[in-house]
PDB file of N, CA and C in Angstrom:
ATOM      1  N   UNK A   1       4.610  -4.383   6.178  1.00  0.00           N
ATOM      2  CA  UNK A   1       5.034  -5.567   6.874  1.00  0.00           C
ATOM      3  C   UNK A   1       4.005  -6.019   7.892  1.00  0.00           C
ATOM      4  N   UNK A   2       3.288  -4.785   8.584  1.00  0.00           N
ATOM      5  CA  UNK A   2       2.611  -5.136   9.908  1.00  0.00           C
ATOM      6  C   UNK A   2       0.947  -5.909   9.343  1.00  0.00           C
ATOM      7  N   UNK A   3       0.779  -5.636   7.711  1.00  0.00           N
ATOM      8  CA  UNK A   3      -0.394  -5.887   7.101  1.00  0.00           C
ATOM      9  C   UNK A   3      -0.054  -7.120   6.554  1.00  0.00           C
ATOM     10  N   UNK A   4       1.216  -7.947   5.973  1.00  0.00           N
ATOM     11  CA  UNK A   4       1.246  -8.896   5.608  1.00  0.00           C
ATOM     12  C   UNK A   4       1.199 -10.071   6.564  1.00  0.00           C
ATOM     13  N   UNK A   5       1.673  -9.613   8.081  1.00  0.00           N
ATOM     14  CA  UNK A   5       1.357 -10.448   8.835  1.00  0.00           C
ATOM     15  C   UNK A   5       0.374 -10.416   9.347  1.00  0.00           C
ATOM     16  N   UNK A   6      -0.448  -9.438   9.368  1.00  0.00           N
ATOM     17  CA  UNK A   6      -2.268  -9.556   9.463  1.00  0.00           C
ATOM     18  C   UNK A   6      -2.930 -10.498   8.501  1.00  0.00           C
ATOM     19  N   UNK A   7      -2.468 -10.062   7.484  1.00  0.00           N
ATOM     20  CA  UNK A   7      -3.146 -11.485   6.300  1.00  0.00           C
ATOM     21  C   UNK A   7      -2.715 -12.863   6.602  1.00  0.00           C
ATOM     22  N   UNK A   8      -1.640 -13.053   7.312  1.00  0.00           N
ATOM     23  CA  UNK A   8      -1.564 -14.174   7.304  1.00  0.00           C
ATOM     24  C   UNK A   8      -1.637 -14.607   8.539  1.00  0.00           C
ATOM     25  N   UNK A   9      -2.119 -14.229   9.431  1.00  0.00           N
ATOM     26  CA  UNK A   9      -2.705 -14.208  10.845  1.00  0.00           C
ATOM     27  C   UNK A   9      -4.072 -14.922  11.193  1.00  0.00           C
ATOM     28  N   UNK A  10      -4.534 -15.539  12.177  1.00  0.00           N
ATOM     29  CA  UNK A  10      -5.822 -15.999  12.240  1.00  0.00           C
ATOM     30  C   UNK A  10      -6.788 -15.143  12.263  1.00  0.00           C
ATOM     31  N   UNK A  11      -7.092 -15.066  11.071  1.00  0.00           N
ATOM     32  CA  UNK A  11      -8.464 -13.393  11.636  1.00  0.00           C
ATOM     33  C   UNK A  11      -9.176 -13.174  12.519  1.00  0.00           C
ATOM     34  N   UNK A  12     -10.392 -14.672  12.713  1.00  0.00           N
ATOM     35  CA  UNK A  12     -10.607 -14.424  13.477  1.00  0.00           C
ATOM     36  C   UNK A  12     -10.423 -14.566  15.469  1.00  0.00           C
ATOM     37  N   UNK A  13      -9.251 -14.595  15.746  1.00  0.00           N
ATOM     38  CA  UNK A  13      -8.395 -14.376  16.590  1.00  0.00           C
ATOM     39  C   UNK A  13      -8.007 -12.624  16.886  1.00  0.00           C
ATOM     40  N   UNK A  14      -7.297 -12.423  15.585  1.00  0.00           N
ATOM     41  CA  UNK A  14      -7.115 -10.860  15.955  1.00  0.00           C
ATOM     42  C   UNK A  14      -8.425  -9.825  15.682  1.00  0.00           C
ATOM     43  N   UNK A  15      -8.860  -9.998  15.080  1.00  0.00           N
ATOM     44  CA  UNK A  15     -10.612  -9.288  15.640  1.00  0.00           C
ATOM     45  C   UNK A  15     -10.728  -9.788  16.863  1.00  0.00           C
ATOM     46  N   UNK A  16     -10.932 -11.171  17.501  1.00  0.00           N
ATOM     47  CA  UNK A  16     -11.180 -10.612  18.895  1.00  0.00           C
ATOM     48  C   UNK A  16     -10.578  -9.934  19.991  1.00  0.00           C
ATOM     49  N   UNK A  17      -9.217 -10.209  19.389  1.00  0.00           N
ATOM     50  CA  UNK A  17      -7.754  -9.289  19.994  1.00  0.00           C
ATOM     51  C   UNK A  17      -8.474  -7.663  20.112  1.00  0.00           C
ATOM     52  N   UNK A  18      -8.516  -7.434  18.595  1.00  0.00           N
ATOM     53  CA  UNK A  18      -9.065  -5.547  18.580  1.00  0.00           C
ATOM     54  C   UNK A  18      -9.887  -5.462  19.605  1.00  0.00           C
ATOM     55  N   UNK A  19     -10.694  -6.099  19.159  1.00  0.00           N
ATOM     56  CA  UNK A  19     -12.256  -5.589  19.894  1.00  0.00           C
ATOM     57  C   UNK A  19     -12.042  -5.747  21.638  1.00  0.00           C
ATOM     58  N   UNK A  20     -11.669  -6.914  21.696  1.00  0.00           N
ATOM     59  CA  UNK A  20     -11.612  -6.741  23.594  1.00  0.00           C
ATOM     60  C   UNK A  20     -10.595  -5.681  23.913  1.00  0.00           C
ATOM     61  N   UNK A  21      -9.316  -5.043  23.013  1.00  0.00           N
ATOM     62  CA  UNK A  21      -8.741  -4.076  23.547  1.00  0.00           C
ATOM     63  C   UNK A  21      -9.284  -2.455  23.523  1.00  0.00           C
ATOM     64  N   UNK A  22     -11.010  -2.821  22.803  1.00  0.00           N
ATOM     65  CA  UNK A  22     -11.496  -1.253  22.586  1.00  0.00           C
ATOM     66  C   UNK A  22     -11.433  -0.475  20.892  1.00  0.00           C
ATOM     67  N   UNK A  23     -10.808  -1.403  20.269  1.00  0.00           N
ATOM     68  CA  UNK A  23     -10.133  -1.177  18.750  1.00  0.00           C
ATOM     69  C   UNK A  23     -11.108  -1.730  17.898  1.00  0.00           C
ATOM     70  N   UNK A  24     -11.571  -0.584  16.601  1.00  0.00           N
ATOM     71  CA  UNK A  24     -12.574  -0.911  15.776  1.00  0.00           C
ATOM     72  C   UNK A  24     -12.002  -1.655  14.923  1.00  0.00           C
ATOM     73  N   UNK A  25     -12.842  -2.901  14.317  1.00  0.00           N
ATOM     74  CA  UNK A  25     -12.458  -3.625  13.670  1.00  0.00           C
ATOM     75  C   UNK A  25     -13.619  -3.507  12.089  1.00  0.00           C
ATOM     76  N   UNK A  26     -12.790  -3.575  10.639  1.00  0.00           N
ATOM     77  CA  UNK A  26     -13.523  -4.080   9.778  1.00  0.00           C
ATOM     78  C   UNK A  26     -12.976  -4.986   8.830  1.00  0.00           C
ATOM     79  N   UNK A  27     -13.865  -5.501   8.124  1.00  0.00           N
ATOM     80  CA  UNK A  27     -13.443  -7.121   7.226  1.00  0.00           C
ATOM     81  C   UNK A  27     -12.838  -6.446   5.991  1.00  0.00           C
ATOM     82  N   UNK A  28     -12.540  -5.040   5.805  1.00  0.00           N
ATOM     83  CA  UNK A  28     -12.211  -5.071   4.802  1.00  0.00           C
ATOM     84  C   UNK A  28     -11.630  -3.592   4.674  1.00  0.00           C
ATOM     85  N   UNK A  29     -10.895  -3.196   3.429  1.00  0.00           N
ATOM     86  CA  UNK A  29     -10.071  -2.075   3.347  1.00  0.00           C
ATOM     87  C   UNK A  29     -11.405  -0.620   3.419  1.00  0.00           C
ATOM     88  N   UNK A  30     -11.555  -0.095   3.608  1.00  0.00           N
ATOM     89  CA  UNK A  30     -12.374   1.150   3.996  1.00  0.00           C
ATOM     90  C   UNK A  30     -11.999   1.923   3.048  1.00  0.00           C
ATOM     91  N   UNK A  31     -11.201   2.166   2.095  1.00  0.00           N
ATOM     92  CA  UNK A  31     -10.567   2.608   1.444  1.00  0.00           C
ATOM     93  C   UNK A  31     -10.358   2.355  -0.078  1.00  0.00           C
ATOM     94  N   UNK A  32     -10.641   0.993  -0.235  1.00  0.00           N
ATOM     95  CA  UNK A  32     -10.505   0.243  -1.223  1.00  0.00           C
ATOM     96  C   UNK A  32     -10.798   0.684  -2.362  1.00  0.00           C
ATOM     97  N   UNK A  33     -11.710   1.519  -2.339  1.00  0.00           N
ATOM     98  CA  UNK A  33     -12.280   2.250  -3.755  1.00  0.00           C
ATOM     99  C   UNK A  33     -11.066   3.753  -4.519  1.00  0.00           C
ATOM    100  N   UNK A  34     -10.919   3.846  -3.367  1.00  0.00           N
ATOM    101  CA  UNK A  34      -9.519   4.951  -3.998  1.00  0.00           C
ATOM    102  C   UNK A  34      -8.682   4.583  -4.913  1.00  0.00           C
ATOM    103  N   UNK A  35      -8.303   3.141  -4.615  1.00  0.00           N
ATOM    104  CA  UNK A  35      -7.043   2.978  -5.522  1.00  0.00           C
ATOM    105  C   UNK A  35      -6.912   2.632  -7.082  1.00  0.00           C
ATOM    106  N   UNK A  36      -6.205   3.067  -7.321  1.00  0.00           N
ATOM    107  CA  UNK A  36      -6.083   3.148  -8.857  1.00  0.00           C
ATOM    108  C   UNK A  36      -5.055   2.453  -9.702  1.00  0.00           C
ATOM    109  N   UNK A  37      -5.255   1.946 -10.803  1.00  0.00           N
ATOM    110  CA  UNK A  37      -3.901   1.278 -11.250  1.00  0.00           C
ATOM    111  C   UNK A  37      -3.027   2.935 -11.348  1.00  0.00           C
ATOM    112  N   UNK A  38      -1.414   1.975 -11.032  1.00  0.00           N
ATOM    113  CA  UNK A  38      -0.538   3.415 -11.771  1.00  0.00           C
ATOM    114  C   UNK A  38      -0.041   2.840 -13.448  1.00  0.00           C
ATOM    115  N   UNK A  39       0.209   3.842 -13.825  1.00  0.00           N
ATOM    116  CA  UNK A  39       0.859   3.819 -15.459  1.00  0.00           C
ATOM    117  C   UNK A  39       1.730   5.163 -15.001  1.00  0.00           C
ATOM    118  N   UNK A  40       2.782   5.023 -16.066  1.00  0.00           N
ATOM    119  CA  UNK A  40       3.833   5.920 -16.303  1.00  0.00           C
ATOM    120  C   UNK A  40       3.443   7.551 -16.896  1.00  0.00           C
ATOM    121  N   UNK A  41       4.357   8.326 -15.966  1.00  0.00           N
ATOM    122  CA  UNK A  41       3.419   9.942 -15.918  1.00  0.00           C
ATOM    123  C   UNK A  41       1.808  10.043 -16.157  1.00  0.00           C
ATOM    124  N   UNK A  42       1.237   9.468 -14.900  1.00  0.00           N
ATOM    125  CA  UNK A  42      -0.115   9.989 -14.771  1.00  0.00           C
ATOM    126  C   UNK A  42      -0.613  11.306 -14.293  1.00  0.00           C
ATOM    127  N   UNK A  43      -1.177  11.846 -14.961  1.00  0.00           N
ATOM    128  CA  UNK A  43      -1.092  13.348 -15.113  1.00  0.00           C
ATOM    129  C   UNK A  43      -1.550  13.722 -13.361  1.00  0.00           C
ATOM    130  N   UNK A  44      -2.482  12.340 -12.667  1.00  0.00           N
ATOM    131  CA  UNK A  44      -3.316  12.836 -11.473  1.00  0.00           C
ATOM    132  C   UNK A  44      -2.145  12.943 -10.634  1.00  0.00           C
ATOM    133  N   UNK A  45      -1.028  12.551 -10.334  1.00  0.00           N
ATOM    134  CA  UNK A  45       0.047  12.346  -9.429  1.00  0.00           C
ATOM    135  C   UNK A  45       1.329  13.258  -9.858  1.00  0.00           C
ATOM    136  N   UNK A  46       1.739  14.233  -8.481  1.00  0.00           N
ATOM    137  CA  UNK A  46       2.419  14.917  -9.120  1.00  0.00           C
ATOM    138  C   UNK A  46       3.927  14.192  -9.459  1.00  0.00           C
ATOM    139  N   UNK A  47       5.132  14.832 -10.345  1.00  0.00           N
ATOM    140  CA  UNK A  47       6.197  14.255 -11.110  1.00  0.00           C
ATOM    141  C   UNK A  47       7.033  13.238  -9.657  1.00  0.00           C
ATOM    142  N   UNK A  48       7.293  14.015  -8.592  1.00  0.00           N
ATOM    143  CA  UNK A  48       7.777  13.180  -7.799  1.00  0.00           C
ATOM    144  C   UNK A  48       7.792  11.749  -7.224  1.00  0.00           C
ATOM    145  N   UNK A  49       6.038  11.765  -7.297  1.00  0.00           N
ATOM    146  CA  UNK A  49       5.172  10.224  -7.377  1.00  0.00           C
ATOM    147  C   UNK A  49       5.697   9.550  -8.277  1.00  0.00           C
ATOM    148  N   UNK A  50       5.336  10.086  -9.128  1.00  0.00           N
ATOM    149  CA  UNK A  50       5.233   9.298 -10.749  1.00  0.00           C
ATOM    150  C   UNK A  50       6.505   8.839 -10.857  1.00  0.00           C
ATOM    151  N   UNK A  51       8.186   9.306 -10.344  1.00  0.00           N
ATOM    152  CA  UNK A  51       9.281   9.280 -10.503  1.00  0.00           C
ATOM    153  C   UNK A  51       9.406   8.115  -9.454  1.00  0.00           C
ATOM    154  N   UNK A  52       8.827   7.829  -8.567  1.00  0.00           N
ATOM    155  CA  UNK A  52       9.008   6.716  -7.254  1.00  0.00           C
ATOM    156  C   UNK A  52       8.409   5.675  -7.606  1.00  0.00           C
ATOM    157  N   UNK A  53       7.153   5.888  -8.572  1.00  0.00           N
ATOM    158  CA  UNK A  53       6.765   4.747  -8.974  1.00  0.00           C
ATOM    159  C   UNK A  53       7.091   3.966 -10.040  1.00  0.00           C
ATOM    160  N   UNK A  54       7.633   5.060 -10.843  1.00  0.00           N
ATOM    161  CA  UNK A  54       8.736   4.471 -12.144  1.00  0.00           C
ATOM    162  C   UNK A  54       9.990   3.400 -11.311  1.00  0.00           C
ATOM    163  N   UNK A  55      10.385   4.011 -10.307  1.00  0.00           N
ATOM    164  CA  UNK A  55      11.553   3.433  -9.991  1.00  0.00           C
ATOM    165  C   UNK A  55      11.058   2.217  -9.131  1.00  0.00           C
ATOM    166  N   UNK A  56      10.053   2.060  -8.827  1.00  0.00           N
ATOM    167  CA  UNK A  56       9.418   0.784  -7.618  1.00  0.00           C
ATOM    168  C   UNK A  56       9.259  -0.280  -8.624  1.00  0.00           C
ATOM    169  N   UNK A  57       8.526   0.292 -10.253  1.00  0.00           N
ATOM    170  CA  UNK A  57       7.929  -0.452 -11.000  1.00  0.00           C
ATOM    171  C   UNK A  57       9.481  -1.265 -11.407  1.00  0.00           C
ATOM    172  N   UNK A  58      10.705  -0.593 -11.460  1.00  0.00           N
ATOM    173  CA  UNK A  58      11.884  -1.925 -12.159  1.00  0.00           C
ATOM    174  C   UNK A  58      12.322  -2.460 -10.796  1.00  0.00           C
ATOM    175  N   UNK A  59      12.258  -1.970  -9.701  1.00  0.00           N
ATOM    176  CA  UNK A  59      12.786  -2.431  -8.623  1.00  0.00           C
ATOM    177  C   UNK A  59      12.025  -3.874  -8.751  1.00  0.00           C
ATOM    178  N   UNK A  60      10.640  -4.211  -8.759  1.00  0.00           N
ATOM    179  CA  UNK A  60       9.472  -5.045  -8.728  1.00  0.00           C
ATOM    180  C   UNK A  60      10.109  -6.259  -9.638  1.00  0.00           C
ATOM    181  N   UNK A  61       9.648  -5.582 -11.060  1.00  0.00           N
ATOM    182  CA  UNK A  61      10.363  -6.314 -12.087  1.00  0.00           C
ATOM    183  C   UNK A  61      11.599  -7.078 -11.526  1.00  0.00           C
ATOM    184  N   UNK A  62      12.690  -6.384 -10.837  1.00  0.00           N
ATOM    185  CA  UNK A  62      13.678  -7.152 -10.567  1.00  0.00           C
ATOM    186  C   UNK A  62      13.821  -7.888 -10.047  1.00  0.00           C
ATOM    187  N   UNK A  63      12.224  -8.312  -8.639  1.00  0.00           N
ATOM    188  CA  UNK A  63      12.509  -8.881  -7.634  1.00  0.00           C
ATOM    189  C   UNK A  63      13.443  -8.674  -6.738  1.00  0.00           C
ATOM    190  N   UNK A  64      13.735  -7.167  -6.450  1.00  0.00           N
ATOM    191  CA  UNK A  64      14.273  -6.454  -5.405  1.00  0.00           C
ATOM    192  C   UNK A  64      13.393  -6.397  -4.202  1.00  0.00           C
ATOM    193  N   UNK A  65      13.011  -6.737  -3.369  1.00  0.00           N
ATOM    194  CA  UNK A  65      12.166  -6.542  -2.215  1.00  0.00           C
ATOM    195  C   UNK A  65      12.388  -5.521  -1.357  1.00  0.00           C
ATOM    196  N   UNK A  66      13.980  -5.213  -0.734  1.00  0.00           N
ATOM    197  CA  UNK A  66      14.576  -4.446  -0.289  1.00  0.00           C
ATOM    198  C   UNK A  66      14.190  -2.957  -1.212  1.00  0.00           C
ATOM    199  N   UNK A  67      14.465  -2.790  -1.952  1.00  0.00           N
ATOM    200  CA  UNK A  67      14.450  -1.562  -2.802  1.00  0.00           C
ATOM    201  C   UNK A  67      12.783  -1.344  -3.364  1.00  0.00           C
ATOM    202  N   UNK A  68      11.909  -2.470  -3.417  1.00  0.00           N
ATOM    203  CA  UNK A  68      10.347  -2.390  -3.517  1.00  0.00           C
ATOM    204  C   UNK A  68      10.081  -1.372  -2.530  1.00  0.00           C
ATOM    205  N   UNK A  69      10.483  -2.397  -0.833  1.00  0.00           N
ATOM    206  CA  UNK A  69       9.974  -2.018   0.269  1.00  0.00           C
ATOM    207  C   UNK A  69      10.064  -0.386   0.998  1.00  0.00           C
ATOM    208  N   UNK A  70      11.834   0.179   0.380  1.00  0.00           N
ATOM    209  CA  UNK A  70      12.391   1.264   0.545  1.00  0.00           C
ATOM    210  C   UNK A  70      11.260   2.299   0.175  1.00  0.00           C
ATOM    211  N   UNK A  71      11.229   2.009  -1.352  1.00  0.00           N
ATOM    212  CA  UNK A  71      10.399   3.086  -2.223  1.00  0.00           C
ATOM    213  C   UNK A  71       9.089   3.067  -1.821  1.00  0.00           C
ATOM    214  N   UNK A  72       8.379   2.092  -1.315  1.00  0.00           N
ATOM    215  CA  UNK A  72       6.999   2.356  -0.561  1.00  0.00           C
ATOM    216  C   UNK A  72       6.909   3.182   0.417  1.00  0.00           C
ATOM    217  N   UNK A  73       8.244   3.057   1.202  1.00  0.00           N
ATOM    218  CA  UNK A  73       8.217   4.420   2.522  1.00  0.00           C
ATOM    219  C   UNK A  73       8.369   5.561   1.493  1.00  0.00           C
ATOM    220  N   UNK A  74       9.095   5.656   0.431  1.00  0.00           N
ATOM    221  CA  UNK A  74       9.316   6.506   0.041  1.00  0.00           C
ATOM    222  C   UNK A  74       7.808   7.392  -0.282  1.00  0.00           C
ATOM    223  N   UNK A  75       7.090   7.192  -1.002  1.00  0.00           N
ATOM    224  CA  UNK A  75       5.756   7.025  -1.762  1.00  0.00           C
ATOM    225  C   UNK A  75       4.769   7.660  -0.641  1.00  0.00           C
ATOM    226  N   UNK A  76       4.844   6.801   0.946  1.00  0.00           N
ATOM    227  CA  UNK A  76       4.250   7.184   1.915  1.00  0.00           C
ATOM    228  C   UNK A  76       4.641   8.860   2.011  1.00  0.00           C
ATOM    229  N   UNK A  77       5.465   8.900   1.923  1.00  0.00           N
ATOM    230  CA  UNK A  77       6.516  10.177   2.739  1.00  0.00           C
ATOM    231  C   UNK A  77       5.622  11.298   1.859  1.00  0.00           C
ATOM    232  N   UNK A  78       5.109  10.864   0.865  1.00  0.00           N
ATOM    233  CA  UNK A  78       4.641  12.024  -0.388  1.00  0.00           C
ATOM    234  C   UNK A  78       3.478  12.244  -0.138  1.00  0.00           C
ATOM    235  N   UNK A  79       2.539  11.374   0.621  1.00  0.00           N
ATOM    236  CA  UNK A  79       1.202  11.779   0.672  1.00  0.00           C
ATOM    237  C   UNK A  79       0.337  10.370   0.188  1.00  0.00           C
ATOM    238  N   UNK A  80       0.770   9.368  -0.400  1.00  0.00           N
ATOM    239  CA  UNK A  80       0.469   8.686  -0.829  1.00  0.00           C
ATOM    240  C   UNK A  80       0.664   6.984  -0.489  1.00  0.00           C
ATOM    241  N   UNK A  81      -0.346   5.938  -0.879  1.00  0.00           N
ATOM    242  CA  UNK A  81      -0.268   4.431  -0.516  1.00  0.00           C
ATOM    243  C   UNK A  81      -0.252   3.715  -1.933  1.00  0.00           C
ATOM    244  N   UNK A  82       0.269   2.668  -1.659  1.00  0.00           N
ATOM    245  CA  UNK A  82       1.064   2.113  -2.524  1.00  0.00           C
ATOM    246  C   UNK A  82       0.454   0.661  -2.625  1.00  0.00           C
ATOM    247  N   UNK A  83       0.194  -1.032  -3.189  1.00  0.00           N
ATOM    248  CA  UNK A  83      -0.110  -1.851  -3.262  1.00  0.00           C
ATOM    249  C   UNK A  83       0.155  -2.438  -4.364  1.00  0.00           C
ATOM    250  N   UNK A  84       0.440  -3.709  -4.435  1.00  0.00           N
ATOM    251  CA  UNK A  84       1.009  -4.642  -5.634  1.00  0.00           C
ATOM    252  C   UNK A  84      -0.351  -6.148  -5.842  1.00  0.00           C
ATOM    253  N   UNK A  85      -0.982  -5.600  -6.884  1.00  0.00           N
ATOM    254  CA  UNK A  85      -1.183  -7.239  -7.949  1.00  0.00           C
ATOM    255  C   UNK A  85      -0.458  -7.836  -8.550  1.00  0.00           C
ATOM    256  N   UNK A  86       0.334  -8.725  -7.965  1.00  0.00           N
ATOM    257  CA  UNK A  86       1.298  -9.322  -9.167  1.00  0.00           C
ATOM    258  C   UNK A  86       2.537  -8.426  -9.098  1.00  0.00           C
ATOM    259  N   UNK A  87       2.990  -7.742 -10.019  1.00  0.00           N
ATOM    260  CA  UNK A  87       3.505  -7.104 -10.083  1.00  0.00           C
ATOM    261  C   UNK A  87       3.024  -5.075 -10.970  1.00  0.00           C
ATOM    262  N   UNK A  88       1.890  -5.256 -11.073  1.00  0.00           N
ATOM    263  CA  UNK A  88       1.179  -4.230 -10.930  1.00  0.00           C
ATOM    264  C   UNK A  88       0.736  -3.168 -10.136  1.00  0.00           C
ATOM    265  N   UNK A  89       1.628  -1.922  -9.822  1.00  0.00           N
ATOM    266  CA  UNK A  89       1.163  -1.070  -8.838  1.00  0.00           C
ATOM    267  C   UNK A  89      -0.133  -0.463  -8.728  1.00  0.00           C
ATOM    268  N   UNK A  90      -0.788  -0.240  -7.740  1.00  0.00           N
ATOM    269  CA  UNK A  90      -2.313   0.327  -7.369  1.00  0.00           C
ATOM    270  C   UNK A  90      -1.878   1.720  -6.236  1.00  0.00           C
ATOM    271  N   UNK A  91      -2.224   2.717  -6.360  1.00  0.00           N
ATOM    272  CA  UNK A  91      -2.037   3.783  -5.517  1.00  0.00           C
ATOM    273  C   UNK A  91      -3.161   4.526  -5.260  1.00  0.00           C
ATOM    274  N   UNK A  92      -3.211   5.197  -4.118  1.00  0.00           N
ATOM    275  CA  UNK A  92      -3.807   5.933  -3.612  1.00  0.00           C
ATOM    276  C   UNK A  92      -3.737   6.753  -2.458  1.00  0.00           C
ATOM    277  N   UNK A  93      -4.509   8.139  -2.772  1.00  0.00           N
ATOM    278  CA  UNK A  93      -3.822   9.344  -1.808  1.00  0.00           C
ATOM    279  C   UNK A  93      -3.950   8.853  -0.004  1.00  0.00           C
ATOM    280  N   UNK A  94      -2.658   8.928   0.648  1.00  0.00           N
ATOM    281  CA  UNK A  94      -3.261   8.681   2.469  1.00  0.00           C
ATOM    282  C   UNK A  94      -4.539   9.538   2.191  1.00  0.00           C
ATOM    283  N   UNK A  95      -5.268   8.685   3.905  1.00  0.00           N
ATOM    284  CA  UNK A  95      -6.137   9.371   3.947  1.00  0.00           C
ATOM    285  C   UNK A  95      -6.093   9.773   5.588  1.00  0.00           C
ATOM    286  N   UNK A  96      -6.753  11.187   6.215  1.00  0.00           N
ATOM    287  CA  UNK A  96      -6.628  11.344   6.962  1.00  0.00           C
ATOM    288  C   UNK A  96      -7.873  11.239   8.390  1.00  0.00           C
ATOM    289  N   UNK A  97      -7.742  10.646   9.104  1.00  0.00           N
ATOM    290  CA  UNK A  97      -9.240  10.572   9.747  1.00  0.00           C
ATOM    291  C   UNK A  97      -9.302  11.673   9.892  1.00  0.00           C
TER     292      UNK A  97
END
């Protein structure tokens, strides 16, 4: 939620927000290369994942937002980040500084 209203925020406004409060700022996900499409039982993710993302993937389909949004905390809770193309999930492991 706190990232969709960053995207749709004046950027450059809140970069100067970060930066005068001391907060590193970059133009782009730092991360970005991790993520991966998901498909159904991917062997890299253990069954629990794979079972949250099965269930996010009809939630999606349904245009459930509520039950999308649920299962993303859920997903977090496992070790893992979550992102939608369309309706295409992209995941990848948190990372820890």
């Amino acid at each position: 939620m706190v990232r969709d209203r960053l995207e749709n925020a004046d950027s450059p406004r809140v970069e100067r927000a970060f930066r005068e409060h001391g907060y590193a700022w970059v133009d782009g996900d730092p991360y970005e290369a991790l993520f991966r499409r998901w498909v159904p039982d991917l062997p890299d993710l253990p069954a629990s994942v794979n079972a949250v993302l099965a269930a996010r993937a009809k939630a999606l389909e349904a245009g459930s937002a509520q039950d999308t949004a649920e299962l993303r905390d859920e997903v977090q809770k496992l070790g893992y980040t979550v992102r939608d193309a369309d309706k295409v999930q992209h995941w990848r492991p948190l990372v820890k500084p």
